[in-house]
Protein backbone atom coordinates (compact mmCIF):
# COMPACT_ATOMS: atom_id res chain seq x y z
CA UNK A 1 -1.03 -7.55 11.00
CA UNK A 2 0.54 -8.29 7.31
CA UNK A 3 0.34 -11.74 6.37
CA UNK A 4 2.41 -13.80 3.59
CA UNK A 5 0.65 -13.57 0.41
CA UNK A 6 -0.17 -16.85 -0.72
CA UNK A 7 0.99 -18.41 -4.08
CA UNK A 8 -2.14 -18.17 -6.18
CA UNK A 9 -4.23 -17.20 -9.16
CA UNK A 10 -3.55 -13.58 -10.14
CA UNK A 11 -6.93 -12.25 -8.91
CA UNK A 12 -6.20 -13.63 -5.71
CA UNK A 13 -2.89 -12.16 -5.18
CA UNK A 14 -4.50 -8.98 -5.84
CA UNK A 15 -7.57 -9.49 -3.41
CA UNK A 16 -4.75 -10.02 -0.89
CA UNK A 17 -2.68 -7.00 -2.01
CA UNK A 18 -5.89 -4.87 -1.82
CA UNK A 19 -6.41 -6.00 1.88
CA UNK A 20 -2.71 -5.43 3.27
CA UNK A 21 -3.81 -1.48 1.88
CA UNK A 22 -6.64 -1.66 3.05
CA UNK A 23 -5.38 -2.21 6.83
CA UNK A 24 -2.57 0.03 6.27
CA UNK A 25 -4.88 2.92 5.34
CA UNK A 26 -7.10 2.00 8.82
CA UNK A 27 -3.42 2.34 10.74
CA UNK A 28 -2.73 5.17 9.27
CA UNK A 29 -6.21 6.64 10.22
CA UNK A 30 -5.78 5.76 13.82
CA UNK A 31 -2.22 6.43 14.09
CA UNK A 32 -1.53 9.32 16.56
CA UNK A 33 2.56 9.77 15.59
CA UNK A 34 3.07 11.79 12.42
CA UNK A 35 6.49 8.94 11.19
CA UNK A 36 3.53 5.95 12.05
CA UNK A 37 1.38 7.57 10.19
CA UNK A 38 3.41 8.20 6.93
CA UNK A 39 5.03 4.90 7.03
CA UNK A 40 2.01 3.49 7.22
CA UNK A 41 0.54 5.60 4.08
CA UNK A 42 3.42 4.88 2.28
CA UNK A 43 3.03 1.15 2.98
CA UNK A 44 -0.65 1.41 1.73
CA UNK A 45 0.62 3.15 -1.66
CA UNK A 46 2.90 -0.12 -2.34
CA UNK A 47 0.44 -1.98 -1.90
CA UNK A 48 -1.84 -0.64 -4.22
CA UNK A 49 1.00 -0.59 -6.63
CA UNK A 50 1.76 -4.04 -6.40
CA UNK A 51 -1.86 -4.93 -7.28
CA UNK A 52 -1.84 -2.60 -10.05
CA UNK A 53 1.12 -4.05 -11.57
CA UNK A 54 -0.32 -7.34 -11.28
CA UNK A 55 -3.53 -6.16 -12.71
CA UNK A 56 -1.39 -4.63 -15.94
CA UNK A 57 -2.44 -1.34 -14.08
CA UNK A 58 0.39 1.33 -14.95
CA UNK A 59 -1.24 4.03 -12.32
CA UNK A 60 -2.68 2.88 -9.06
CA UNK A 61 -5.32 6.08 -7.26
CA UNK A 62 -4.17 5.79 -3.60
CA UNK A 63 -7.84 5.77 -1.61
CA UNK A 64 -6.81 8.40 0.66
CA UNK A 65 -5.73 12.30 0.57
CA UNK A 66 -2.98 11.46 2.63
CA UNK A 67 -1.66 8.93 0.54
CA UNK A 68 -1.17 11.14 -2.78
CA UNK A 69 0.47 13.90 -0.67
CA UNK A 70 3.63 11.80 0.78
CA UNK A 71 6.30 12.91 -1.66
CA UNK A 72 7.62 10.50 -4.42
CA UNK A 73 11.07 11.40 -2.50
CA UNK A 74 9.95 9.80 0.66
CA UNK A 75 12.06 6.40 1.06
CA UNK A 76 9.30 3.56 1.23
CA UNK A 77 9.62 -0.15 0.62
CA UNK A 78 9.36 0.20 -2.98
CA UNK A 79 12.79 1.98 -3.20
CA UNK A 80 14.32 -1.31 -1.68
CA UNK A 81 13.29 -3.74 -4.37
């Protein structure tokens, strides 16, 4: 489940940012449809990228294979902000 990230110190916000990846990348793991489990990669990358830019972090490693194989073409939530 993704929860609202709460207005806080920096460090926190990335704690939190972490933790939505984190459960992304266990969906993704268990996910048994091919779209589930892409979404839910790309949803993990985004997440990671938000913590990186937070952090100052210009490149964020994705903690799975999977993750750094989805195409930078792919539409994610990113290419909605």
């Amino acid at each position: 489940m993704i929860k609202i990230a709460p207005k806080s110190h920096p460090s926190v916000k990335i704690a939190f940012y972490l933790e939505q990846a984190d459960e992304c990348g266990r969906i993704a793991a268990s996910a048994t449809l091919q779209n589930v489990r892409d979404r839910s990669l790309r949803s993990e990358a985004a997440w990671r990228k938000m913590a990186g830019d937070i952090d100052g972090a210009s490149i964020v490693v994705p903690s799975s294979p999977e993750a750094a194989s989805i195409p930078a073409s792919t539409p994610s939530f990113a290419s909605f902000a």
